[in-house]
PDB file of N, CA and C in Angstrom:
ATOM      1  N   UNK A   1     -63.040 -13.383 -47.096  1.00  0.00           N
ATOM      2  CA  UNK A   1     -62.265 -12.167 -46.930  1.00  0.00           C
ATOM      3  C   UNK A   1     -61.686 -11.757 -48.285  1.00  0.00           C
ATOM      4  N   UNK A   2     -61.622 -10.418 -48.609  1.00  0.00           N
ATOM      5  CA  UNK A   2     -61.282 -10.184 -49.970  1.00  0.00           C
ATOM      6  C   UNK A   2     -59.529  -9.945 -49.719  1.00  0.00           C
ATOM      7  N   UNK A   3     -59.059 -10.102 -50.972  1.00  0.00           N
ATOM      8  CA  UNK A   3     -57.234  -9.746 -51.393  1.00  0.00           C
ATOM      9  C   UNK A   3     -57.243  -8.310 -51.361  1.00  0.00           C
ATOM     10  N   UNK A   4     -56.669  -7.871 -50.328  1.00  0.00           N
ATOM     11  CA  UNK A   4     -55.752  -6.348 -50.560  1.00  0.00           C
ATOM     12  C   UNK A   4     -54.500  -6.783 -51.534  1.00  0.00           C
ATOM     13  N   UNK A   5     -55.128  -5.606 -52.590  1.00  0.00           N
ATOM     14  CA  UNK A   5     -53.740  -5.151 -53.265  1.00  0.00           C
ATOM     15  C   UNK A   5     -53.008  -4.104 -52.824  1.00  0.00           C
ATOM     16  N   UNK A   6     -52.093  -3.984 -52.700  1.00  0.00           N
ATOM     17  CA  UNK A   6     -51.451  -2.535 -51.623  1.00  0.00           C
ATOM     18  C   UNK A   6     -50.369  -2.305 -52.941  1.00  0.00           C
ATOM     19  N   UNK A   7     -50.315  -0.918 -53.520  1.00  0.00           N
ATOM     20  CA  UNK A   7     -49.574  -0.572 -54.461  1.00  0.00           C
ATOM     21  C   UNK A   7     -48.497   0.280 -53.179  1.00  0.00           C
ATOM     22  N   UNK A   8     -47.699   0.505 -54.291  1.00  0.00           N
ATOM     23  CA  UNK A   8     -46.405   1.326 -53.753  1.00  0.00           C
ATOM     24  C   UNK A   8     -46.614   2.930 -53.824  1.00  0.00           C
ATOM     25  N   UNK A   9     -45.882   3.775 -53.349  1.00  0.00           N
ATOM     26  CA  UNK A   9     -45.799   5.354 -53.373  1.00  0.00           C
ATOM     27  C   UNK A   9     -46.023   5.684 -54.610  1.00  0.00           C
ATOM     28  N   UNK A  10     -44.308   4.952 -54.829  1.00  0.00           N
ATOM     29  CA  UNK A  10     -44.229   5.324 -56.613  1.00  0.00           C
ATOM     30  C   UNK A  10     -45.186   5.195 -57.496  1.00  0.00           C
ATOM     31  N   UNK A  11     -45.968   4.025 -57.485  1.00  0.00           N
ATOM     32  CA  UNK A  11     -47.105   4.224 -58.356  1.00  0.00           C
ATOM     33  C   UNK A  11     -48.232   4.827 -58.063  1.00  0.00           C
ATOM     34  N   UNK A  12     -48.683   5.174 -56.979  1.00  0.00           N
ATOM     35  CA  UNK A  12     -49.608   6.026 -56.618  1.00  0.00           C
ATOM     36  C   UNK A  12     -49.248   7.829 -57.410  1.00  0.00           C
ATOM     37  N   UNK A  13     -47.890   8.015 -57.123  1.00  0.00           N
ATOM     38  CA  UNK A  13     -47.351   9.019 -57.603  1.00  0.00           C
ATOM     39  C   UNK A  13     -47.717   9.040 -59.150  1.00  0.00           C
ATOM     40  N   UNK A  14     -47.325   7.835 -59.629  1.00  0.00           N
ATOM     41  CA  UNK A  14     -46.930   7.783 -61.469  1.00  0.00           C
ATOM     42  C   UNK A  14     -48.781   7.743 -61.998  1.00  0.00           C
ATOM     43  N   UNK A  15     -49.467   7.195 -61.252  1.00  0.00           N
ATOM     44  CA  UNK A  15     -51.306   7.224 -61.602  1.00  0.00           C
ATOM     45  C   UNK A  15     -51.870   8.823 -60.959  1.00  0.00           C
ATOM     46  N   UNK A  16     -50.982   9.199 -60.487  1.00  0.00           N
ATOM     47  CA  UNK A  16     -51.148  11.151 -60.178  1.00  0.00           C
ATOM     48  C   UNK A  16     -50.142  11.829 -61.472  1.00  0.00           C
ATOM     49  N   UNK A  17     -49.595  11.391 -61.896  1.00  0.00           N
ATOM     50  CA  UNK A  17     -48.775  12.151 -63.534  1.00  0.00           C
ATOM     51  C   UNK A  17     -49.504  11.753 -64.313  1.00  0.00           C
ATOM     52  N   UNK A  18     -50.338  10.494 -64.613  1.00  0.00           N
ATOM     53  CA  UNK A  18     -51.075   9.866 -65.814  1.00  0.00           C
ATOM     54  C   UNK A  18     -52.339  11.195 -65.281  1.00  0.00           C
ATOM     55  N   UNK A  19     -53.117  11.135 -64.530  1.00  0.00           N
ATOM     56  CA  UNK A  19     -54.275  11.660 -63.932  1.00  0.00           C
ATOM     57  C   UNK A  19     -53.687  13.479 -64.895  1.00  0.00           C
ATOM     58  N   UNK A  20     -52.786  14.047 -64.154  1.00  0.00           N
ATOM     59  CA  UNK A  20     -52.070  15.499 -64.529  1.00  0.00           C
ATOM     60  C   UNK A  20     -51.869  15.361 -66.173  1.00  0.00           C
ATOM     61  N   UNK A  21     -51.521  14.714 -66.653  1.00  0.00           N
ATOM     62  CA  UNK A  21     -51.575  14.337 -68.330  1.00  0.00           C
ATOM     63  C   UNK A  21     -52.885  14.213 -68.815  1.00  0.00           C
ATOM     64  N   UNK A  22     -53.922  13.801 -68.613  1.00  0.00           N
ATOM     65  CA  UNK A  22     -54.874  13.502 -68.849  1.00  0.00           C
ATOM     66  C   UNK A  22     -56.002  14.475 -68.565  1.00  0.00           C
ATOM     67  N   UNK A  23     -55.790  15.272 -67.205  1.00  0.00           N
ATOM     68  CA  UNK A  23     -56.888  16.511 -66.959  1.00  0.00           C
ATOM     69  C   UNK A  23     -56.136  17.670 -68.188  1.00  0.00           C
ATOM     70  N   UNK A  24     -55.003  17.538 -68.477  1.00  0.00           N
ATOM     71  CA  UNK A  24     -54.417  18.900 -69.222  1.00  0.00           C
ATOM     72  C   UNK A  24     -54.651  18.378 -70.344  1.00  0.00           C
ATOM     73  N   UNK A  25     -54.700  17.714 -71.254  1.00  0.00           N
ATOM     74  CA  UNK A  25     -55.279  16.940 -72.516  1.00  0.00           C
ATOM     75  C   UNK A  25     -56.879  17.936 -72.380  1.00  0.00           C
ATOM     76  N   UNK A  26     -57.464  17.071 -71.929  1.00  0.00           N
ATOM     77  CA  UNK A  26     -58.721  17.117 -71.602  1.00  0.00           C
ATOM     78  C   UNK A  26     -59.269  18.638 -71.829  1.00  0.00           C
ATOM     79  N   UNK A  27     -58.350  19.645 -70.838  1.00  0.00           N
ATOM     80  CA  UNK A  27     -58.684  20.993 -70.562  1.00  0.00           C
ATOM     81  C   UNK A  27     -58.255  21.545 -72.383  1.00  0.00           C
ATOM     82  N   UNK A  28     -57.181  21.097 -73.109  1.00  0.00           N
ATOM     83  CA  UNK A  28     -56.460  21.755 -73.858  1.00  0.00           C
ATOM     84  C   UNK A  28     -57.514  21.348 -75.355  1.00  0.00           C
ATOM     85  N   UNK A  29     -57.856  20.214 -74.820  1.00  0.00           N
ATOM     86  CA  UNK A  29     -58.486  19.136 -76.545  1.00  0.00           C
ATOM     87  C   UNK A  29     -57.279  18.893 -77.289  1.00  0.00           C
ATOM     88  N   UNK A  30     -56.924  18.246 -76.906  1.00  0.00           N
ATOM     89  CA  UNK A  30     -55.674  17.766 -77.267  1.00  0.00           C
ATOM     90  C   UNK A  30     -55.737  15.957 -77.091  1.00  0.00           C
ATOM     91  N   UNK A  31     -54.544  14.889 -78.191  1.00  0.00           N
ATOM     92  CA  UNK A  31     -54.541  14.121 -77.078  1.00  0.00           C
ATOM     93  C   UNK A  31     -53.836  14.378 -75.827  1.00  0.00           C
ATOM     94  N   UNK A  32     -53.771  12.837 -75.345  1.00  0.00           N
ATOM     95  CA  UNK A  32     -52.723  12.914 -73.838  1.00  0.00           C
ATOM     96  C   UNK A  32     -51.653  12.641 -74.409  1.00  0.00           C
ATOM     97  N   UNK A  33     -51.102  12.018 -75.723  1.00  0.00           N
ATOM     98  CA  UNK A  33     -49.582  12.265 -76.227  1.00  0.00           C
ATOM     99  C   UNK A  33     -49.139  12.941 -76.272  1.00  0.00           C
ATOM    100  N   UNK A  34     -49.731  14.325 -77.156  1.00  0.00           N
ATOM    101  CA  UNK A  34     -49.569  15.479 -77.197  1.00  0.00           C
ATOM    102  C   UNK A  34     -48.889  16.136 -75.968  1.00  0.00           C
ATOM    103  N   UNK A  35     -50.054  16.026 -74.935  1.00  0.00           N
ATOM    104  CA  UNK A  35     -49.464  16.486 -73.661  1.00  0.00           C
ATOM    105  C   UNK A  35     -48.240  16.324 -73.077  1.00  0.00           C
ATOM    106  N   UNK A  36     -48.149  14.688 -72.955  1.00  0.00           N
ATOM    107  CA  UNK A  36     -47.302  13.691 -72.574  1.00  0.00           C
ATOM    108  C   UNK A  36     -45.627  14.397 -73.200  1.00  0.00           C
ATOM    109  N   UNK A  37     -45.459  14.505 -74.514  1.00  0.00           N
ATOM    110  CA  UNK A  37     -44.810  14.832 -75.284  1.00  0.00           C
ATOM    111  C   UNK A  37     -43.660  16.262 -74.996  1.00  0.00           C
ATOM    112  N   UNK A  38     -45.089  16.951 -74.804  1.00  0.00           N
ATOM    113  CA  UNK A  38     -44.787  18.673 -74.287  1.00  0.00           C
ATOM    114  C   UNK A  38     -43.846  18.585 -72.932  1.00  0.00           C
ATOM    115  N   UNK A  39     -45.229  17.832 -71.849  1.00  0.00           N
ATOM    116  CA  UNK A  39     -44.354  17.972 -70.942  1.00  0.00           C
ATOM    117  C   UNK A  39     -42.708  17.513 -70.524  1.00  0.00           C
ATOM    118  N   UNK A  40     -42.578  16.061 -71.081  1.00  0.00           N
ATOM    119  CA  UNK A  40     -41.509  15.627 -71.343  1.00  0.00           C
ATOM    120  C   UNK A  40     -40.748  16.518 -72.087  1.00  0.00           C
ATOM    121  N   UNK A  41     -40.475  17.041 -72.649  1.00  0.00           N
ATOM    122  CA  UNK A  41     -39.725  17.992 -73.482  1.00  0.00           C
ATOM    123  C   UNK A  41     -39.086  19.054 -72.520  1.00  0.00           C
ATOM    124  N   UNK A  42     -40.051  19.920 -71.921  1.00  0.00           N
ATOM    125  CA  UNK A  42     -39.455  20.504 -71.011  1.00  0.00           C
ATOM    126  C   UNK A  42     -39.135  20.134 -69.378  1.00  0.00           C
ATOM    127  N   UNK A  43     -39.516  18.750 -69.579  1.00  0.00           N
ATOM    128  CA  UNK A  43     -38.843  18.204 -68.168  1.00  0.00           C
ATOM    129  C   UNK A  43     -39.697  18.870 -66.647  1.00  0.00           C
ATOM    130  N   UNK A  44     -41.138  18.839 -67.121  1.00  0.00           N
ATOM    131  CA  UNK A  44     -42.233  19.341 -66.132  1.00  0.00           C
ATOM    132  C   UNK A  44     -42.812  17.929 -65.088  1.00  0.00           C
ATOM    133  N   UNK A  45     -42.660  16.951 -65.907  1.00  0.00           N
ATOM    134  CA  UNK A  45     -42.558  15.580 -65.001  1.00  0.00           C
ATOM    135  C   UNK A  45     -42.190  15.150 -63.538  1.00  0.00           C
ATOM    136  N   UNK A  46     -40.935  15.134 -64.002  1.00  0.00           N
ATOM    137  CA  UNK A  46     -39.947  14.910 -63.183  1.00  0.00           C
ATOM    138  C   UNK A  46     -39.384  15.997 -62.504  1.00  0.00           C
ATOM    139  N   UNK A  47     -39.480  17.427 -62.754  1.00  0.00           N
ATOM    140  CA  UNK A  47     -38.760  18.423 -61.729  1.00  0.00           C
ATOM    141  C   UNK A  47     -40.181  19.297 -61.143  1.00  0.00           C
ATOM    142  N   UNK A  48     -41.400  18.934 -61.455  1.00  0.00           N
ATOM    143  CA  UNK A  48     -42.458  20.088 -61.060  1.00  0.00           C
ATOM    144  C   UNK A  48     -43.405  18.948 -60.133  1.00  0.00           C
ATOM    145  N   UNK A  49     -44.119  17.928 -61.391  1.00  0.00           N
ATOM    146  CA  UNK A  49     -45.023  17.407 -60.992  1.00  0.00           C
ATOM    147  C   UNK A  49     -44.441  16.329 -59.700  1.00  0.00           C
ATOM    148  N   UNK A  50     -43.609  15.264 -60.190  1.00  0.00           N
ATOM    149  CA  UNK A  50     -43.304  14.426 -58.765  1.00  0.00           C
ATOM    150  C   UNK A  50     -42.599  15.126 -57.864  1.00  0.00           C
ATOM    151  N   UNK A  51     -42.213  15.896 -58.223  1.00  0.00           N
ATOM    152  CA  UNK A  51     -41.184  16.887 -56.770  1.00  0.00           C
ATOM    153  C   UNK A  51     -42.235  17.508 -55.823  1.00  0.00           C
ATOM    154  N   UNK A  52     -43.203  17.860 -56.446  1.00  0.00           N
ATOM    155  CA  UNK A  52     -44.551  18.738 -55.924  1.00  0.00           C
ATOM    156  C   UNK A  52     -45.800  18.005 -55.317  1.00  0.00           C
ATOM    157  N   UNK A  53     -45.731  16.625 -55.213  1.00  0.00           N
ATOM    158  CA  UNK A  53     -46.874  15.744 -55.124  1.00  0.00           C
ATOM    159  C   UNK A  53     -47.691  16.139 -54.487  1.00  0.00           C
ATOM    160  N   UNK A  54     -47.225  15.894 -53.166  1.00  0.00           N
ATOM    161  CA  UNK A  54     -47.642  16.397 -51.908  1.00  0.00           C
ATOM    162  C   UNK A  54     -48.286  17.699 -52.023  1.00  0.00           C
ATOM    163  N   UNK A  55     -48.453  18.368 -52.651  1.00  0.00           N
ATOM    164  CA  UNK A  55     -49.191  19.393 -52.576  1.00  0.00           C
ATOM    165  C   UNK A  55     -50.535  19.928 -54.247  1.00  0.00           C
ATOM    166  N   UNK A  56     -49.795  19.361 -54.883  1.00  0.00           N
ATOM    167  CA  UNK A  56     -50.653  18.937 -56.391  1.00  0.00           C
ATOM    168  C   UNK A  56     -51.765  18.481 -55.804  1.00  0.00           C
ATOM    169  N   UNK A  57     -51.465  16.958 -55.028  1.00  0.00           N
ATOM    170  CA  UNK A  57     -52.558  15.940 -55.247  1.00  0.00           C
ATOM    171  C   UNK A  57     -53.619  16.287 -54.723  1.00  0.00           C
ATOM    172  N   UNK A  58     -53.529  17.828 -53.815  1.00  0.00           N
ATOM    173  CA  UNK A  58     -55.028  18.198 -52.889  1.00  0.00           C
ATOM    174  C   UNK A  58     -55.807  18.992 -54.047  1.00  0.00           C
ATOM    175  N   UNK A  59     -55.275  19.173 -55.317  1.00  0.00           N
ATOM    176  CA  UNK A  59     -56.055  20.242 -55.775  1.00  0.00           C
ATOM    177  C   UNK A  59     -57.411  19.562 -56.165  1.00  0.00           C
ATOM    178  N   UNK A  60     -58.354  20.407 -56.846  1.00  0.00           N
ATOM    179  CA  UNK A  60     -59.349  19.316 -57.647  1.00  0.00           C
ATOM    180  C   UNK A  60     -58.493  19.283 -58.979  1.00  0.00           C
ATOM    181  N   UNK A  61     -59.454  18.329 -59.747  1.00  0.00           N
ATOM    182  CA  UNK A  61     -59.041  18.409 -60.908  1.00  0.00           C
ATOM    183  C   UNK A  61     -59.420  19.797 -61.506  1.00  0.00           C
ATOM    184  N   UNK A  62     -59.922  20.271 -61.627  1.00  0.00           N
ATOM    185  CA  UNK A  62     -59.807  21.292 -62.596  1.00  0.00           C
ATOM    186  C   UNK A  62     -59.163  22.544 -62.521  1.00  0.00           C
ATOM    187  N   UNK A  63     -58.832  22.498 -60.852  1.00  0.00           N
ATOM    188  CA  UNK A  63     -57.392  23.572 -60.668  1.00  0.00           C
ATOM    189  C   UNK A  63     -56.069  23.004 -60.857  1.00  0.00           C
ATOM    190  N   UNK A  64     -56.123  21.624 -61.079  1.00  0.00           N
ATOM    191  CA  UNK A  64     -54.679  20.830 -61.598  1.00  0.00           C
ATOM    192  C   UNK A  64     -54.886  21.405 -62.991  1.00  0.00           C
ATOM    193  N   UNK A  65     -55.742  20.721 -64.005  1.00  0.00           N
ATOM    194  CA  UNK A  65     -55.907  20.855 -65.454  1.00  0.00           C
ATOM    195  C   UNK A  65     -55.079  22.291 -65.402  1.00  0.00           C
ATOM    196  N   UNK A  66     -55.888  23.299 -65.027  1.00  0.00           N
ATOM    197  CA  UNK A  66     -55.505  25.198 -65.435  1.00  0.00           C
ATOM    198  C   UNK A  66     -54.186  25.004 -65.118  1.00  0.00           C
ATOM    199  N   UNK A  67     -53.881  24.562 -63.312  1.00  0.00           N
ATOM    200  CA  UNK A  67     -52.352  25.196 -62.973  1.00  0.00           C
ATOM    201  C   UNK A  67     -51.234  24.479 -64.221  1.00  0.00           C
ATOM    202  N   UNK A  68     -51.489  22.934 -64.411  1.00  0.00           N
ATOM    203  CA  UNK A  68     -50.742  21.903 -65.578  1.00  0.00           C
ATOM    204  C   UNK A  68     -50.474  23.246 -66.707  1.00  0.00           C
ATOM    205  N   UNK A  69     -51.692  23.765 -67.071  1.00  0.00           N
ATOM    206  CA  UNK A  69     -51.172  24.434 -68.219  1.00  0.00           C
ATOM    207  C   UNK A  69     -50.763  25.709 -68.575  1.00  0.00           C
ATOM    208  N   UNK A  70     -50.766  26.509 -67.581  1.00  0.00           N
ATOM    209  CA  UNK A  70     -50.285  27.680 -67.131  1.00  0.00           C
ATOM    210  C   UNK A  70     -48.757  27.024 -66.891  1.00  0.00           C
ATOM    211  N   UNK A  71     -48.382  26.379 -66.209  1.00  0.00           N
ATOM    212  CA  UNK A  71     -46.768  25.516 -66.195  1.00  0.00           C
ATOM    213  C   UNK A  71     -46.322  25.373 -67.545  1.00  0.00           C
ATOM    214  N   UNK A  72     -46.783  24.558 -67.830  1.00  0.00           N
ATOM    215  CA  UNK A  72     -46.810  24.076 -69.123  1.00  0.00           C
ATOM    216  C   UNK A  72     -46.471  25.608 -70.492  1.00  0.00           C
ATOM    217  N   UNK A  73     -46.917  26.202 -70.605  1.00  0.00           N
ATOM    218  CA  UNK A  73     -47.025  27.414 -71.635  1.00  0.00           C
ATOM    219  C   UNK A  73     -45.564  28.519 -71.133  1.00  0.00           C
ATOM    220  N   UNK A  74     -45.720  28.517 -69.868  1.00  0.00           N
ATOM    221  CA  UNK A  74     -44.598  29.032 -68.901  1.00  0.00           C
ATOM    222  C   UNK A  74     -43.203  28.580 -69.313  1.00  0.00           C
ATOM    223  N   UNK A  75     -43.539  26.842 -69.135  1.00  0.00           N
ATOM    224  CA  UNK A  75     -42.082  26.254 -69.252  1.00  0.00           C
ATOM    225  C   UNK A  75     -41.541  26.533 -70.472  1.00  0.00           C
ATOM    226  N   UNK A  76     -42.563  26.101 -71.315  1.00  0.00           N
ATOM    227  CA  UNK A  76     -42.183  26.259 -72.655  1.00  0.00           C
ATOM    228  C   UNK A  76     -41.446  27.739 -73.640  1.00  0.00           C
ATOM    229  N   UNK A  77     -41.950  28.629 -72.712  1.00  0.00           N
ATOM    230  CA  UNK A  77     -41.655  30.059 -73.054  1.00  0.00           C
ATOM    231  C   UNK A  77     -40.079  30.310 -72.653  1.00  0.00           C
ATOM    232  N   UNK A  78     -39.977  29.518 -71.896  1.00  0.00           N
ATOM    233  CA  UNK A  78     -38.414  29.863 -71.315  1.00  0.00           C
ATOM    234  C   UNK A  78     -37.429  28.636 -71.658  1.00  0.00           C
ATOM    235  N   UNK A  79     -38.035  27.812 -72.591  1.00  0.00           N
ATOM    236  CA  UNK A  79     -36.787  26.507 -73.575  1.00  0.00           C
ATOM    237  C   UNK A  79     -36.359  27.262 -74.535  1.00  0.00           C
TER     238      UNK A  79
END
């Protein structure tokens, strides 16, 4: 019989922000620091992306990547 690993919410959540960092890198050519950096700055993390999970996580990736950076350019316009 094989070992279930059973992770928690939270990290399921935090490997859906790495995933959202990483498609917007990707989309931008950028690194993911870069990204990482931005978003942290304007606090898109923690008040957009985990507040929003539940509804982020159905997108595909490449309507995450666009919506990430349309947020992203948005947020930034109004710091």
């Amino acid at each position: 019989m094989e070992n279930i690993i059973e992770i928690s919410k939270t990290q399921v959540i935090m490997a859906f922000v790495a995933t959202c960092i990483e498609t917007t890198a990707r989309l931008l050519n950028v690194s993911y620091k870069d990204v990482y950096q931005r978003m942290k700055k304007v606090g898109i993390i923690e008040h957009y992306i985990i507040p929003h999970y539940e509804v982020l996580h159905s997108e595909s990736r490449d309507n995450l990547a666009e919506g990430m950076v349309e947020c992203l350019n948005n947020w930034e316009e109004k710091k």
